[in-house]
C-alpha atoms as a PDB file:
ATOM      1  CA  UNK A   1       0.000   0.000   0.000  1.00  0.00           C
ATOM      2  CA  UNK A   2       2.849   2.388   0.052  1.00  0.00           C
ATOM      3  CA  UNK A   3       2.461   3.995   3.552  1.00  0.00           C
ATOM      4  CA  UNK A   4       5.067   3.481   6.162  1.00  0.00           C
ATOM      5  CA  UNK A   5       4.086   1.024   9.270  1.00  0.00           C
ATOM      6  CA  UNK A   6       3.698   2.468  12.487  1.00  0.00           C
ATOM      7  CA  UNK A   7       7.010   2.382  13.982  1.00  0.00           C
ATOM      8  CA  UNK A   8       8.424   5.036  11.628  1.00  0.00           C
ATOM      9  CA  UNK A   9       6.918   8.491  11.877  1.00  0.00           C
ATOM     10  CA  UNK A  10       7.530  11.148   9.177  1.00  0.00           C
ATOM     11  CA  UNK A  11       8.244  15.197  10.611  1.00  0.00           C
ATOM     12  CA  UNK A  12       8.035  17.454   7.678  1.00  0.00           C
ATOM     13  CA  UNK A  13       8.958  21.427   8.639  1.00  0.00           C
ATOM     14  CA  UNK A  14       9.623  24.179   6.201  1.00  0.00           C
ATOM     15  CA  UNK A  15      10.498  27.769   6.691  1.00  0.00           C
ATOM     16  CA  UNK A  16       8.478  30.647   5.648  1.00  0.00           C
ATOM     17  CA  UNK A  17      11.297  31.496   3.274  1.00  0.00           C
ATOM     18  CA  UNK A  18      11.258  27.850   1.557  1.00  0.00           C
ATOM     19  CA  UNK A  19       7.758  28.246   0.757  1.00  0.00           C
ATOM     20  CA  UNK A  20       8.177  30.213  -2.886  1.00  0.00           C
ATOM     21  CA  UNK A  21      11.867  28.453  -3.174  1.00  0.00           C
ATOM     22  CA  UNK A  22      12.598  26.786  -6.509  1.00  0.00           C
ATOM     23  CA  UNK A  23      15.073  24.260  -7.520  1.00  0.00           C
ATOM     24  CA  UNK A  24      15.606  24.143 -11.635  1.00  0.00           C
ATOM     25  CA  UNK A  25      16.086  20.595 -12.182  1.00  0.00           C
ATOM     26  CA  UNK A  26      14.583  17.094 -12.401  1.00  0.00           C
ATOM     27  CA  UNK A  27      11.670  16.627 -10.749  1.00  0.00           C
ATOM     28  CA  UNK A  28      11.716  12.836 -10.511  1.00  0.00           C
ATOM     29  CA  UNK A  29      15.205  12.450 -10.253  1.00  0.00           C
ATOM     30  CA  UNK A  30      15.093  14.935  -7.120  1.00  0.00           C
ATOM     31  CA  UNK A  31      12.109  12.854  -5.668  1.00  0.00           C
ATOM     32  CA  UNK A  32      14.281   9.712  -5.978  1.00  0.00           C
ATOM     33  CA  UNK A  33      16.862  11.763  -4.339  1.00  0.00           C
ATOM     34  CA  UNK A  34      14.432  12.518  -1.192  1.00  0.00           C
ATOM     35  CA  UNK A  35      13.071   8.973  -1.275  1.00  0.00           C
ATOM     36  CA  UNK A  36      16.524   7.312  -0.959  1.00  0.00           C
ATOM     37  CA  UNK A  37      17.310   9.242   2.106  1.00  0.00           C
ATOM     38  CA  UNK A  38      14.346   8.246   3.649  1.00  0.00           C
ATOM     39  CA  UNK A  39      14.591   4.551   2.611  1.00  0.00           C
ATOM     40  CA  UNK A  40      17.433   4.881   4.151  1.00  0.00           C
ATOM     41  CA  UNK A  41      16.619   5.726   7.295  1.00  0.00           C
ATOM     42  CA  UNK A  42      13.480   2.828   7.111  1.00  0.00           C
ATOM     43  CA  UNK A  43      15.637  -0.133   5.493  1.00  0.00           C
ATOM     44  CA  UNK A  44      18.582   0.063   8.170  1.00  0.00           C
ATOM     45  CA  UNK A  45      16.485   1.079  11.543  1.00  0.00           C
ATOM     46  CA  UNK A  46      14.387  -2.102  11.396  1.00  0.00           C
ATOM     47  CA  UNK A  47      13.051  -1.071  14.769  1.00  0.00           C
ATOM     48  CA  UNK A  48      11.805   2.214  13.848  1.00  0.00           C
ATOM     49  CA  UNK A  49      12.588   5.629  14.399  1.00  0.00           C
ATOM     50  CA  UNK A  50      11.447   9.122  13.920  1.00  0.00           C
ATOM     51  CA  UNK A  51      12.199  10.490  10.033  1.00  0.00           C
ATOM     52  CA  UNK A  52      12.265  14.742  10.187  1.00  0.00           C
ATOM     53  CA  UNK A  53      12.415  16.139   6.563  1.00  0.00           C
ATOM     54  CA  UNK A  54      13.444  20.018   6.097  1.00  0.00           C
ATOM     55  CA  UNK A  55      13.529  22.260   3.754  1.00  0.00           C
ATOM     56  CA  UNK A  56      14.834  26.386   4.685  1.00  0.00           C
ATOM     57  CA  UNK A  57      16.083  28.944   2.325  1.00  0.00           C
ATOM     58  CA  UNK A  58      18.448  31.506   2.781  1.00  0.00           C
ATOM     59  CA  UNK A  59      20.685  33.888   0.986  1.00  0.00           C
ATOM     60  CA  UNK A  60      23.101  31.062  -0.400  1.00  0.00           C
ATOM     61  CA  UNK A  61      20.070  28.193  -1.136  1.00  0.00           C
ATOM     62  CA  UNK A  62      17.824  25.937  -0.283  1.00  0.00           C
ATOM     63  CA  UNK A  63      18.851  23.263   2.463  1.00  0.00           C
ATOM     64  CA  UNK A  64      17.111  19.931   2.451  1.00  0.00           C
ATOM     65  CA  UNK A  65      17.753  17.631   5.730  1.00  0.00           C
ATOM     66  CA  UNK A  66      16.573  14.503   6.040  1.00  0.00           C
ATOM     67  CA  UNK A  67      17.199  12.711   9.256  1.00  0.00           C
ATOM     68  CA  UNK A  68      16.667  10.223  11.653  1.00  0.00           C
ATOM     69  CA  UNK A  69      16.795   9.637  15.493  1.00  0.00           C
ATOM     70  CA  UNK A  70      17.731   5.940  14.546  1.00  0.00           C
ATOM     71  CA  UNK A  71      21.187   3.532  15.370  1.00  0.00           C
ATOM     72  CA  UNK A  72      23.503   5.930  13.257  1.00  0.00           C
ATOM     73  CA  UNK A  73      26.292   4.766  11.916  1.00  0.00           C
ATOM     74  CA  UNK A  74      29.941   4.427  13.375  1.00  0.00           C
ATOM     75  CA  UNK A  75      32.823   6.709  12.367  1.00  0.00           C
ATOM     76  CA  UNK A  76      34.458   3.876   9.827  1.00  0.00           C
ATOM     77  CA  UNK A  77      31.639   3.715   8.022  1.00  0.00           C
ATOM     78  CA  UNK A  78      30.680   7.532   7.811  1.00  0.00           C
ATOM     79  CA  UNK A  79      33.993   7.806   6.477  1.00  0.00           C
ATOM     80  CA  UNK A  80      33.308   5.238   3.712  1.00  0.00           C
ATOM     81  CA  UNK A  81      29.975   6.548   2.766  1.00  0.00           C
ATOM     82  CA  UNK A  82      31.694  10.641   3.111  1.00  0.00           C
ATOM     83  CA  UNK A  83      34.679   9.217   0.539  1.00  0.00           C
ATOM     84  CA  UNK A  84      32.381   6.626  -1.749  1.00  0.00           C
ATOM     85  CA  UNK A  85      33.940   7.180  -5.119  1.00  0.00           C
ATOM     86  CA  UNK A  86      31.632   9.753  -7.256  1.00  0.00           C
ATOM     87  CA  UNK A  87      30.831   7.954 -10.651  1.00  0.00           C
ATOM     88  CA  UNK A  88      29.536   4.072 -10.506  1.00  0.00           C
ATOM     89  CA  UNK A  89      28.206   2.233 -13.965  1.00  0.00           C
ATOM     90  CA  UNK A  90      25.465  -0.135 -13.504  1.00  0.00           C
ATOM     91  CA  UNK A  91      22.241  -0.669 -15.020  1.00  0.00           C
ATOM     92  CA  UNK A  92      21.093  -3.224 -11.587  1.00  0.00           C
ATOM     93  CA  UNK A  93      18.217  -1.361 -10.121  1.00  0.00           C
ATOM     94  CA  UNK A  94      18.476  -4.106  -7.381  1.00  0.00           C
ATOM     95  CA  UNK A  95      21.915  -2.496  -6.533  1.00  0.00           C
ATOM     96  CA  UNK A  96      20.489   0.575  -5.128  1.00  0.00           C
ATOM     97  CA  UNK A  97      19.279  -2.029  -1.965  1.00  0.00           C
ATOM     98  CA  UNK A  98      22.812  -2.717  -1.479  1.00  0.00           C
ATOM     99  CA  UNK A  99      24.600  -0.151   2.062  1.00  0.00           C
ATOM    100  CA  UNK A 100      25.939   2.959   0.786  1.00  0.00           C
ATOM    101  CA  UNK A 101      24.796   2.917  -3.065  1.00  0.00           C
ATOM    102  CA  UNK A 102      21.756   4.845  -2.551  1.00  0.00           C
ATOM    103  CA  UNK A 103      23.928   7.675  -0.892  1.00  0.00           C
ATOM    104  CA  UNK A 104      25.781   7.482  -3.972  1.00  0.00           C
ATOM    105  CA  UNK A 105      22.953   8.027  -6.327  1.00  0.00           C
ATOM    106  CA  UNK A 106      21.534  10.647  -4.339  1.00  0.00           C
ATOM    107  CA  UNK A 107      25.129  12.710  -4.112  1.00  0.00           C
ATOM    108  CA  UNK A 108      25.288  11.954  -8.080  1.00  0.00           C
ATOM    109  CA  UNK A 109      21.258  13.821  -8.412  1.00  0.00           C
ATOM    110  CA  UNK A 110      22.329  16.786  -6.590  1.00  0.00           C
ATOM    111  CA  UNK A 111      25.999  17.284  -7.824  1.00  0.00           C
ATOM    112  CA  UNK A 112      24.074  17.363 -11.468  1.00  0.00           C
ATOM    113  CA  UNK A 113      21.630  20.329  -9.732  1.00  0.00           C
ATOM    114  CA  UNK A 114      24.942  21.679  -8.900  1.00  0.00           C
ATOM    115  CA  UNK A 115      24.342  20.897  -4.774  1.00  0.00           C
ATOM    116  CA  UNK A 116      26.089  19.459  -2.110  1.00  0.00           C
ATOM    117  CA  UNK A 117      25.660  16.445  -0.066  1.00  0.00           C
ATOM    118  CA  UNK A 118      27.165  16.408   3.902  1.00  0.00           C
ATOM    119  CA  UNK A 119      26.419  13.435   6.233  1.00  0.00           C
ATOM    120  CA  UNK A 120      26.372  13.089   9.835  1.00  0.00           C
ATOM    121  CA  UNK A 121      26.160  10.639  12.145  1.00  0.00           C
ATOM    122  CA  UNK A 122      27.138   9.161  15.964  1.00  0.00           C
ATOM    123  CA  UNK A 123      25.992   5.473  16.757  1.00  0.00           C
ATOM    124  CA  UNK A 124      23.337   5.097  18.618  1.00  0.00           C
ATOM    125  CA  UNK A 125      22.152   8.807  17.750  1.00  0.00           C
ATOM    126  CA  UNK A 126      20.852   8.976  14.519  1.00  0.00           C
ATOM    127  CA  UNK A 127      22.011   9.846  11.310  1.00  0.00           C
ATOM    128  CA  UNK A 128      21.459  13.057   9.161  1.00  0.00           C
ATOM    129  CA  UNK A 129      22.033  14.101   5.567  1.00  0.00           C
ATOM    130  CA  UNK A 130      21.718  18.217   4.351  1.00  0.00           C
ATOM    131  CA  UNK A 131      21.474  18.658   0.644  1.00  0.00           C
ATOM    132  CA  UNK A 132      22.224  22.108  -0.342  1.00  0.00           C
ATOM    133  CA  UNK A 133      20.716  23.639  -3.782  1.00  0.00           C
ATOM    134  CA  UNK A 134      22.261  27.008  -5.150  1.00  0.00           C
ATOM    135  CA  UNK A 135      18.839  29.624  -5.154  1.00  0.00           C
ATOM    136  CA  UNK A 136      16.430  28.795  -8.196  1.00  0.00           C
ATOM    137  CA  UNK A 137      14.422  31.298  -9.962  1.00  0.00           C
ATOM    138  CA  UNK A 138      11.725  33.084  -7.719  1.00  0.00           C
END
């Protein structure tokens, strides 16, 4: 049925300056983007957790967050998914299931919007990803 079971929770906030924000781009690719992240957060907290989505604008762009008050990650493999190599050839939609590939595909989406992608995360504290989007049109 598409809907999320009970023991995840999605927060969605935006800022009164987001509201007439624009990104020029791809809208599906930028949805698959969004829906990664919180896949993400679903496939590897199989206990549940609270999902917060943001979106805030501001004089340099539009910042996306998607996070989670989930297991986190430790610092070996933030490191792996902060240094995963930028280009990957594969026509395997099963691959995006696969740990750190969907981070991959979503950094590839918003390098071609011309954004940037910065992940945090502590084990045991949940784990957080900001997309940043250079100001569209208004």
């Amino acid at each position: 049925d598409g809907g999320l079971e009970a023991r995840y929770q999605i927060m969605f906030d935006s800022s009164q300056e987001s509201e007439t924000a624009s990104i020029m781009g791809d809208e599906v690719l930028l949805k698959r983007a969004l829906y990664n992240l919180i896949q993400n957060s679903v496939i590897h907290n199989p206990k549940g957790c609270v999902i917060s989505v943001s979106v805030a604008r501001n004089e340099t762009g539009i910042t996306t967050m998607v996070s989670d008050d989930g297991i986190g990650v430790s610092a070996e493999k933030l490191e792996k998914l902060r240094a995963t190599a930028h280009h990957l050839e594969s026509t395997d939609e099963r691959l995006n299931l696969r740990h750190g590939l969907g981070v991959l595909l979503v950094r590839q989406i918003v390098e071609a919007h011309h954004g940037t992608v910065e992940i945090e995360s502590t084990p045991q504290n949940g784990y957080q990803t900001v997309l940043v989007f250079p100001n569209g049109e208004p």
